[in-house]
PDB file of N, CA and C in Angstrom:
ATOM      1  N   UNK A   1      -7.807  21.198  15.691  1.00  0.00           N
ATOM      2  CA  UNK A   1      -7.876  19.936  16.385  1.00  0.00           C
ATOM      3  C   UNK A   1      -9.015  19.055  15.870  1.00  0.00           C
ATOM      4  N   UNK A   2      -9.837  19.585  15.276  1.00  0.00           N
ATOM      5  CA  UNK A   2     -10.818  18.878  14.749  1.00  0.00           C
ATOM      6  C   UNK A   2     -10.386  17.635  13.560  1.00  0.00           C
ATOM      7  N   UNK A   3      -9.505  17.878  12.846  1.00  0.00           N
ATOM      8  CA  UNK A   3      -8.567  16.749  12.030  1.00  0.00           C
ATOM      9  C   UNK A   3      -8.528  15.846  13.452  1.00  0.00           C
ATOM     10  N   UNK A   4      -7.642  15.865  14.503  1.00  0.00           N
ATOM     11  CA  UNK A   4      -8.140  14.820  15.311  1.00  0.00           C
ATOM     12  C   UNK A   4      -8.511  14.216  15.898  1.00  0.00           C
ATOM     13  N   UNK A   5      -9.640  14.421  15.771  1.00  0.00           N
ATOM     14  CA  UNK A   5     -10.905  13.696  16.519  1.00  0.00           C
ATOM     15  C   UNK A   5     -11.493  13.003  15.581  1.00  0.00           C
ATOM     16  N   UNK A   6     -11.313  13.368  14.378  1.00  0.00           N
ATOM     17  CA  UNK A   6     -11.674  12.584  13.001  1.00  0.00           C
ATOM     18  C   UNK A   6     -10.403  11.610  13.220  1.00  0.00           C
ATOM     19  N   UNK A   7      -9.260  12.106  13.186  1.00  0.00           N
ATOM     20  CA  UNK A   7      -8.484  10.733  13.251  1.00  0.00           C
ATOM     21  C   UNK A   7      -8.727   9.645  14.691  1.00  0.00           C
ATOM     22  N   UNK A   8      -8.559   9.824  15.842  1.00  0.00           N
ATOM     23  CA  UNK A   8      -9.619   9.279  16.726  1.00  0.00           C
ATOM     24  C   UNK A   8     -10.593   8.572  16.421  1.00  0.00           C
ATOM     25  N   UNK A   9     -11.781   9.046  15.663  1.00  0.00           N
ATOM     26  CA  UNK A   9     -13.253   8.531  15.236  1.00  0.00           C
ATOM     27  C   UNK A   9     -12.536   6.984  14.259  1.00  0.00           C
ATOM     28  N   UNK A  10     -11.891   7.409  13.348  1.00  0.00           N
ATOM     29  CA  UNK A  10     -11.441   6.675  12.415  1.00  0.00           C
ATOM     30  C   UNK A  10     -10.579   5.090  12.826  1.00  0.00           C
ATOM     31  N   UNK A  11      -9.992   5.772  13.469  1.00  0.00           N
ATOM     32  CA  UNK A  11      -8.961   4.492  14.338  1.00  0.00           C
ATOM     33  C   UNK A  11     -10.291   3.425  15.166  1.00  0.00           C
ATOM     34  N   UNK A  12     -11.048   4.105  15.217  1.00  0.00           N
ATOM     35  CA  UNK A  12     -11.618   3.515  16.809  1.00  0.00           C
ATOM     36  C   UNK A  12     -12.757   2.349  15.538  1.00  0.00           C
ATOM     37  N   UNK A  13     -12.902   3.013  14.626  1.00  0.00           N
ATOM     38  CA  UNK A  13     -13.792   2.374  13.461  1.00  0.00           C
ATOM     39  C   UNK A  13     -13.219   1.153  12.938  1.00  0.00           C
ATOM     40  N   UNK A  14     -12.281   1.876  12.329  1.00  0.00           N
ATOM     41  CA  UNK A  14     -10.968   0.395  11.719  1.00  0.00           C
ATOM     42  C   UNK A  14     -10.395  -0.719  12.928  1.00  0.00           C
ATOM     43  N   UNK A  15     -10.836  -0.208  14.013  1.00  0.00           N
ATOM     44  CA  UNK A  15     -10.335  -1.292  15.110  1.00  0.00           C
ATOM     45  C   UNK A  15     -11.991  -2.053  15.491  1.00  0.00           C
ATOM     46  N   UNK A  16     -13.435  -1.800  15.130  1.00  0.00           N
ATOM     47  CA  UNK A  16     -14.581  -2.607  15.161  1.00  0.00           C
ATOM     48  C   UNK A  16     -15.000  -1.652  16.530  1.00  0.00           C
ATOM     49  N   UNK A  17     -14.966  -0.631  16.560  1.00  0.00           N
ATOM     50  CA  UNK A  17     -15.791   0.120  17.860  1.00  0.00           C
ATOM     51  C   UNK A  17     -16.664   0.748  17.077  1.00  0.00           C
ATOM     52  N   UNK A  18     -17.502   1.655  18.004  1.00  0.00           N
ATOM     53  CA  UNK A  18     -18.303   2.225  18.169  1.00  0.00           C
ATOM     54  C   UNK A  18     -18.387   3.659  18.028  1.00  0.00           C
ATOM     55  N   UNK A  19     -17.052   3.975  18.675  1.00  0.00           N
ATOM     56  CA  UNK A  19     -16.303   5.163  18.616  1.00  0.00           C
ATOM     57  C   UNK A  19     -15.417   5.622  19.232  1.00  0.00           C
ATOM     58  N   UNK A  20     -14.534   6.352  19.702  1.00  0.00           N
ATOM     59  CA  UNK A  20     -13.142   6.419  20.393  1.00  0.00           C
ATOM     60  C   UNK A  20     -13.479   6.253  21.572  1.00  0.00           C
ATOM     61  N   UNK A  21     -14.536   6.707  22.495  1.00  0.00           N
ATOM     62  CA  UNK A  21     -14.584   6.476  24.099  1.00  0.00           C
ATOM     63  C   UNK A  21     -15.061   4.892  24.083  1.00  0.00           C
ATOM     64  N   UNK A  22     -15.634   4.113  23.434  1.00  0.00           N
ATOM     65  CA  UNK A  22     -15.437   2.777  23.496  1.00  0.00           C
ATOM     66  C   UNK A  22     -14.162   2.254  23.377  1.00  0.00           C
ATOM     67  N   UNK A  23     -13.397   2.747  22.142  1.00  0.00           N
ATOM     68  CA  UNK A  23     -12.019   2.126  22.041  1.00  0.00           C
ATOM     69  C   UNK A  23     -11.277   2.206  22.781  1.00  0.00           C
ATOM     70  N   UNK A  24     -11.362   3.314  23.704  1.00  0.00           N
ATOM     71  CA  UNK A  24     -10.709   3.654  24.821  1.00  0.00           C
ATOM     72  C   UNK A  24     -10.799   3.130  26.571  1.00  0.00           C
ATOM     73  N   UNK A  25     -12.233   2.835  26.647  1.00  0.00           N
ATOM     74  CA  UNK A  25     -12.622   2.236  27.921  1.00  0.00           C
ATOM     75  C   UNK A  25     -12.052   0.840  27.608  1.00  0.00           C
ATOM     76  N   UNK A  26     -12.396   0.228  26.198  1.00  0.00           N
ATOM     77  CA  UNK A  26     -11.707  -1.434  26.019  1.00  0.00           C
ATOM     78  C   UNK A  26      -9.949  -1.448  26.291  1.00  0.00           C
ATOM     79  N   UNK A  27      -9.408  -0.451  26.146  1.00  0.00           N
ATOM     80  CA  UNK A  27      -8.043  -0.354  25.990  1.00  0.00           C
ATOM     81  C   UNK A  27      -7.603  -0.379  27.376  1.00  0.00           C
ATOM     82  N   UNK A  28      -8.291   0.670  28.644  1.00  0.00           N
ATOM     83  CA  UNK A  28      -7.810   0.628  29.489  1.00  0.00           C
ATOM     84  C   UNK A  28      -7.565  -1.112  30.473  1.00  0.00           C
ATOM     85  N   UNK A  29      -7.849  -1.947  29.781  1.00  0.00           N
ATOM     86  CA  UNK A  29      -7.791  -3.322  30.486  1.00  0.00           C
ATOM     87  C   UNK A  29      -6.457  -3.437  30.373  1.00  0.00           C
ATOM     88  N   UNK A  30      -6.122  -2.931  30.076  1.00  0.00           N
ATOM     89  CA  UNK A  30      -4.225  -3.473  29.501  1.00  0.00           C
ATOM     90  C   UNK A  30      -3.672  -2.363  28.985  1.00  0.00           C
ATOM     91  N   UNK A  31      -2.581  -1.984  29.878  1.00  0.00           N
ATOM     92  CA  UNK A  31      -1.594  -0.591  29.441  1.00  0.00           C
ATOM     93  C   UNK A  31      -1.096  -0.721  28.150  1.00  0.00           C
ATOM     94  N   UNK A  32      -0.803  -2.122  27.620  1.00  0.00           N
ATOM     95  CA  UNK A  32       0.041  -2.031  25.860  1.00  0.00           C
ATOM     96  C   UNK A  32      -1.327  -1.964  25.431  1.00  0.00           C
ATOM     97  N   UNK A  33      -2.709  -2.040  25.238  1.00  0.00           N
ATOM     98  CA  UNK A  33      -3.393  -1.879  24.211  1.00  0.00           C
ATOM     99  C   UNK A  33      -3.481  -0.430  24.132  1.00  0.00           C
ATOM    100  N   UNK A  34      -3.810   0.098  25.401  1.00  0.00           N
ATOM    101  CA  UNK A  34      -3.573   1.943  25.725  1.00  0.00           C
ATOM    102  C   UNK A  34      -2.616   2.256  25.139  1.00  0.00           C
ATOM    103  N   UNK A  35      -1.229   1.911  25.083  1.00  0.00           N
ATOM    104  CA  UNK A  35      -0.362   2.717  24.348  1.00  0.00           C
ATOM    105  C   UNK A  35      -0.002   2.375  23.350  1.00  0.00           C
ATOM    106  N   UNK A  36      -0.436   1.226  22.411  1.00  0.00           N
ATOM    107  CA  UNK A  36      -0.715   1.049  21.061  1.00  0.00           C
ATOM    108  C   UNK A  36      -1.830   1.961  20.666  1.00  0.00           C
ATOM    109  N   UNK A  37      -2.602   2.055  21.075  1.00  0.00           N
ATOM    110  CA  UNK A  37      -3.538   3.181  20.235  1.00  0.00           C
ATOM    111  C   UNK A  37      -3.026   4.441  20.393  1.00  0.00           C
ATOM    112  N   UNK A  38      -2.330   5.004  21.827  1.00  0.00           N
ATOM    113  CA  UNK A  38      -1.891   6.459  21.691  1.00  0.00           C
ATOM    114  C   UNK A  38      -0.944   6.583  20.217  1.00  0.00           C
ATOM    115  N   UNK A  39       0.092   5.686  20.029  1.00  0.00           N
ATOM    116  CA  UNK A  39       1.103   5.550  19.647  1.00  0.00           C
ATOM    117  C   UNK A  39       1.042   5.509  17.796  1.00  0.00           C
ATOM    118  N   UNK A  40      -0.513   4.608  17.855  1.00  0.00           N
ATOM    119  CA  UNK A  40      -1.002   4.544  16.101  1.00  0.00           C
ATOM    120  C   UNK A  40      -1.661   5.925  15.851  1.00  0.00           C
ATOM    121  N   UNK A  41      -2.167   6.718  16.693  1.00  0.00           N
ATOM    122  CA  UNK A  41      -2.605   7.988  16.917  1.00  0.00           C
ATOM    123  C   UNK A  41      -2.202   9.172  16.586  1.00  0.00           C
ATOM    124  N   UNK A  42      -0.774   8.713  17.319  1.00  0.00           N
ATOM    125  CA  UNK A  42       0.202  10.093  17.298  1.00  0.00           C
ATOM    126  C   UNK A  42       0.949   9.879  15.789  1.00  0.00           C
ATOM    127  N   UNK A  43       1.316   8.691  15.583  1.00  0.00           N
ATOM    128  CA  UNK A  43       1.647   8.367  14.109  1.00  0.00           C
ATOM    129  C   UNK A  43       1.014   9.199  12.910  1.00  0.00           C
ATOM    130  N   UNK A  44      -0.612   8.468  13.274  1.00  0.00           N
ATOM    131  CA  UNK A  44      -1.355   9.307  11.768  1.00  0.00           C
ATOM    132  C   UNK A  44      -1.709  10.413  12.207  1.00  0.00           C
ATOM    133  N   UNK A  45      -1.254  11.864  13.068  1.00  0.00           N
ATOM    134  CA  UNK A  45      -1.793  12.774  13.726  1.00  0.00           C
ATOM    135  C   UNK A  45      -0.004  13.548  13.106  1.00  0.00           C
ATOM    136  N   UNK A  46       1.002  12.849  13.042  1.00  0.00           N
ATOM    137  CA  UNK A  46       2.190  13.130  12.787  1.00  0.00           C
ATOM    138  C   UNK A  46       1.845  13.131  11.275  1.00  0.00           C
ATOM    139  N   UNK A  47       1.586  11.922  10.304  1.00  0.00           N
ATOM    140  CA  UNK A  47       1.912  11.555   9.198  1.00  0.00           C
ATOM    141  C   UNK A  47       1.123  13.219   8.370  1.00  0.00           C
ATOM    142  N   UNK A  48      -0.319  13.541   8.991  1.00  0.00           N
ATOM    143  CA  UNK A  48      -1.313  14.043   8.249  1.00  0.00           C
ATOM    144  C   UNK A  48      -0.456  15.883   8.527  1.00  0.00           C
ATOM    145  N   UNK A  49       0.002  16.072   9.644  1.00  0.00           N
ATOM    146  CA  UNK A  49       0.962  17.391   9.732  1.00  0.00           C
ATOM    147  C   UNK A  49       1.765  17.447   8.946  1.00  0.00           C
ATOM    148  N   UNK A  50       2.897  16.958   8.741  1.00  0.00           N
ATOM    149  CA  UNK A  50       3.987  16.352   8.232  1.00  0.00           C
ATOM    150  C   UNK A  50       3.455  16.816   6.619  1.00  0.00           C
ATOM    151  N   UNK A  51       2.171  15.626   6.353  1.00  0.00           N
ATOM    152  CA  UNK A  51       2.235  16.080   4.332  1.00  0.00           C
ATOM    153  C   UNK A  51       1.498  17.841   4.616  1.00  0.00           C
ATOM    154  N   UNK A  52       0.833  17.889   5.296  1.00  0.00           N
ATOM    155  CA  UNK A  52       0.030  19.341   5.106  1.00  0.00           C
ATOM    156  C   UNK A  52       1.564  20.359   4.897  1.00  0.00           C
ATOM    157  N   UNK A  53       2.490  20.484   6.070  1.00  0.00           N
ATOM    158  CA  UNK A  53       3.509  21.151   6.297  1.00  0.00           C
ATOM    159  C   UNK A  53       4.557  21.376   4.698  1.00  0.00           C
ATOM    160  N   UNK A  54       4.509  19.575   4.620  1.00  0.00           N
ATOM    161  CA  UNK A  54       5.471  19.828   3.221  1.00  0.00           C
ATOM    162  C   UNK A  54       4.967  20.412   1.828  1.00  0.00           C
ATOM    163  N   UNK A  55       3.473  20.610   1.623  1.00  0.00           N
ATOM    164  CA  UNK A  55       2.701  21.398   0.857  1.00  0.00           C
ATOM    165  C   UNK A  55       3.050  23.226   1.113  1.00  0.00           C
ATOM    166  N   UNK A  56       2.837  22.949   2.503  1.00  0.00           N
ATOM    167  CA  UNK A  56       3.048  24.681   2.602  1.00  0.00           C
ATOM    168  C   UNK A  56       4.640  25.108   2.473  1.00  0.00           C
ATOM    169  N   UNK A  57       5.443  24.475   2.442  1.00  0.00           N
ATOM    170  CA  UNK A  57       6.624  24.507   2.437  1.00  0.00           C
ATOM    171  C   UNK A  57       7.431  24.587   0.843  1.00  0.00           C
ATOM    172  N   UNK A  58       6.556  23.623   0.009  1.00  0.00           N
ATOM    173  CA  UNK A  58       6.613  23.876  -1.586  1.00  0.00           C
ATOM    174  C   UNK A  58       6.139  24.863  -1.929  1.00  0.00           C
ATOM    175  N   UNK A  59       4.638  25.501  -1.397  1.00  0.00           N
ATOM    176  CA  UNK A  59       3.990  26.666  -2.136  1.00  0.00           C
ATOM    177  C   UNK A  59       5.052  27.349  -1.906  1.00  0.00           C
ATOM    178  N   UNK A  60       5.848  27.887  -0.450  1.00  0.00           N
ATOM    179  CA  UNK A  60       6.709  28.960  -0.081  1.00  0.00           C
ATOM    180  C   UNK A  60       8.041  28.894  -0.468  1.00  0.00           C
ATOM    181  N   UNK A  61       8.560  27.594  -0.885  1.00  0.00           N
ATOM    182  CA  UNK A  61      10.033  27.747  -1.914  1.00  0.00           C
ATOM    183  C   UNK A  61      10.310  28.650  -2.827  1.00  0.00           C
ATOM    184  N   UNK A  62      11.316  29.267  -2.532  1.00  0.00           N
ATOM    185  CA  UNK A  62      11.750  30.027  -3.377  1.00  0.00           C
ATOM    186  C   UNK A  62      13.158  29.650  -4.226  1.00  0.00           C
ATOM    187  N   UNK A  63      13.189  29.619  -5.370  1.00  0.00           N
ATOM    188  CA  UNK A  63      14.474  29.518  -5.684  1.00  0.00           C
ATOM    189  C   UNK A  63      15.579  30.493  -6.883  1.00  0.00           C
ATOM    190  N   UNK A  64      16.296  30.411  -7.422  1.00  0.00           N
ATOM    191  CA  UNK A  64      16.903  30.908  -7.731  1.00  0.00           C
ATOM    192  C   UNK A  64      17.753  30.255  -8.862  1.00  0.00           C
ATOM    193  N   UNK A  65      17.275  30.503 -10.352  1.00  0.00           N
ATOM    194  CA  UNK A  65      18.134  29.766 -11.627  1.00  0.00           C
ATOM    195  C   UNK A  65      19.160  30.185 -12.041  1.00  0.00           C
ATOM    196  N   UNK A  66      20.456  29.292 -12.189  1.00  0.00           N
ATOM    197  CA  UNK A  66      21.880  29.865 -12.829  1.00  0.00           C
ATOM    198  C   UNK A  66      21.099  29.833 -14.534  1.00  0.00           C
ATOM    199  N   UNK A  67      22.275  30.462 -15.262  1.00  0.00           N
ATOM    200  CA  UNK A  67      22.446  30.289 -16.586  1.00  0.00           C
ATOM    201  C   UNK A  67      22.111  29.111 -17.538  1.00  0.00           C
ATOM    202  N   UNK A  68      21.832  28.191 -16.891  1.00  0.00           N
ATOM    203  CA  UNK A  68      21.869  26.742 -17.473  1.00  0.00           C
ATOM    204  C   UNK A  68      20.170  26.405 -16.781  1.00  0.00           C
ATOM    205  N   UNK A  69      19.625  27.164 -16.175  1.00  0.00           N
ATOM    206  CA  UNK A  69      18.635  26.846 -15.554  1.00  0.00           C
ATOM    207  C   UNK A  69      18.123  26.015 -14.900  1.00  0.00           C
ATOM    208  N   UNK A  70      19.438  25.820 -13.933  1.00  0.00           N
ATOM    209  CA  UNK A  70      19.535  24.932 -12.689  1.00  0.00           C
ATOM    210  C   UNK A  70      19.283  25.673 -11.680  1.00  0.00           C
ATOM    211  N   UNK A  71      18.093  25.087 -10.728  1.00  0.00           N
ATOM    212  CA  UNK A  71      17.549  26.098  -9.853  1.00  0.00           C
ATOM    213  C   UNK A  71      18.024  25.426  -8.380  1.00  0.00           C
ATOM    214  N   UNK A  72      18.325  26.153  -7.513  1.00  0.00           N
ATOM    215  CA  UNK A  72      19.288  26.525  -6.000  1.00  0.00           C
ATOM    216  C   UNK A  72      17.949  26.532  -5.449  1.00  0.00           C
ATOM    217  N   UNK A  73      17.174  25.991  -4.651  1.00  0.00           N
ATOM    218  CA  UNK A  73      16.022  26.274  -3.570  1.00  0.00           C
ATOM    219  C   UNK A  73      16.801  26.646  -2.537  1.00  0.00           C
ATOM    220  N   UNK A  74      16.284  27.757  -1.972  1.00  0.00           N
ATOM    221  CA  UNK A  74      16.700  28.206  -1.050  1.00  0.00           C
ATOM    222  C   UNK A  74      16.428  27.836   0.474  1.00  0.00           C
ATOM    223  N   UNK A  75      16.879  26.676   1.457  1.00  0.00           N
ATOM    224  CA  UNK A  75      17.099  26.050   2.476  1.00  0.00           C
ATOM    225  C   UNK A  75      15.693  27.016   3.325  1.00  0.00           C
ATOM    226  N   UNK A  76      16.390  27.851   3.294  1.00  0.00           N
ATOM    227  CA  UNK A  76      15.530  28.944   4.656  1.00  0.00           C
ATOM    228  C   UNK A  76      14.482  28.642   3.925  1.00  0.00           C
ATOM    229  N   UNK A  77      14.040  29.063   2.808  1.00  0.00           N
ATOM    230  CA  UNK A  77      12.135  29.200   2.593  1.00  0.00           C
ATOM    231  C   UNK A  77      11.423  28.153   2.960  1.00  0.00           C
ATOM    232  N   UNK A  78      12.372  26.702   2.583  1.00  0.00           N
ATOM    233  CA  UNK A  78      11.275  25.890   3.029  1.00  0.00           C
ATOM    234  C   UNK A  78      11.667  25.379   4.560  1.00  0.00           C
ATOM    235  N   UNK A  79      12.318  25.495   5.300  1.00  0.00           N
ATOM    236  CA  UNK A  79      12.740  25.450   6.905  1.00  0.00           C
ATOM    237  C   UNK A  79      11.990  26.183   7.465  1.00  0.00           C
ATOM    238  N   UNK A  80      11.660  27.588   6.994  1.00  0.00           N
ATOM    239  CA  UNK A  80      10.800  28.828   8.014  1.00  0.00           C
ATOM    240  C   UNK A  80       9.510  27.911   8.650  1.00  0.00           C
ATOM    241  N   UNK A  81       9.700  28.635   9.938  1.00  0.00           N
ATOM    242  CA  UNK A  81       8.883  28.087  11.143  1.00  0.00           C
ATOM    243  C   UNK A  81       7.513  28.153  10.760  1.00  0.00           C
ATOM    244  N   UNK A  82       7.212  29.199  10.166  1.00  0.00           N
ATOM    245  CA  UNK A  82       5.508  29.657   9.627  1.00  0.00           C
ATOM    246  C   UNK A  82       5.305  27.991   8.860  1.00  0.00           C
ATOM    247  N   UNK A  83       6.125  27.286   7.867  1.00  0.00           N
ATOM    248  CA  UNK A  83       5.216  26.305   7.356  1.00  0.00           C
ATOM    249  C   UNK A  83       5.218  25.131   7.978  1.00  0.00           C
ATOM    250  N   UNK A  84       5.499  25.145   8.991  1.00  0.00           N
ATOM    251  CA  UNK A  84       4.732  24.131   9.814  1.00  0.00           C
ATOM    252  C   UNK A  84       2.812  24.188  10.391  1.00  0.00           C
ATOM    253  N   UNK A  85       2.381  22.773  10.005  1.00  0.00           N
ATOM    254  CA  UNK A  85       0.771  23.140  10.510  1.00  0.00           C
ATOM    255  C   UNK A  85       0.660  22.293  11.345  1.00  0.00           C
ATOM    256  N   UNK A  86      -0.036  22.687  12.527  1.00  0.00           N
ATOM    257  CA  UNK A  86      -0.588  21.653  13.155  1.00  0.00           C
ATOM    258  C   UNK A  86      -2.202  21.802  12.928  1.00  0.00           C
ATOM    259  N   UNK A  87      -2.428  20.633  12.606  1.00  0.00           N
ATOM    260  CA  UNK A  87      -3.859  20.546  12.536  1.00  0.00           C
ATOM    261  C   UNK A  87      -4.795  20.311  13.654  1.00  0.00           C
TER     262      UNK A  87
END
């Protein structure tokens, strides 16, 4: 979880705060600014899982070359539940 609190820290920076519990006390004045920030949050909290996952998901491909050395990746290796990360 520490990835996000850095993403937190970061958002709250690029928006001219101080740091996320500022960005956050300013937000509560208005429910759409609150759920624009949850929402840009969960985005780059998604985006940064997402590439980590598809890394672990290439290391763990396995595939399989015909004669012509056309290679078949095999669906399951990179689907298995293990390469998902949450950070």
């Amino acid at each position: 979880m520490e990835q996000l609190e850095q993403i937190k820290e970061n958002l709250a920076k690029e928006k001219g705060f101080e740091d996320y519990s500022e960005m956050l006390l300013q937000s509560t004045h208005s429910f759409g600014d609150l759920d624009d920030v949850i929402n840009e949050l969960c985005a780059r909290y998604a985006k940064l899982c997402i590439n980590v996952s598809l890394e672990k998901a290439a290391e763990n491909a396995t595939a399989v070359y015909d004669s012509n050395f056309i290679a078949d990746v095999k669906k399951d290796s990179i689907l298995n539940p293990t390469n998902i990360i949450l950070l």
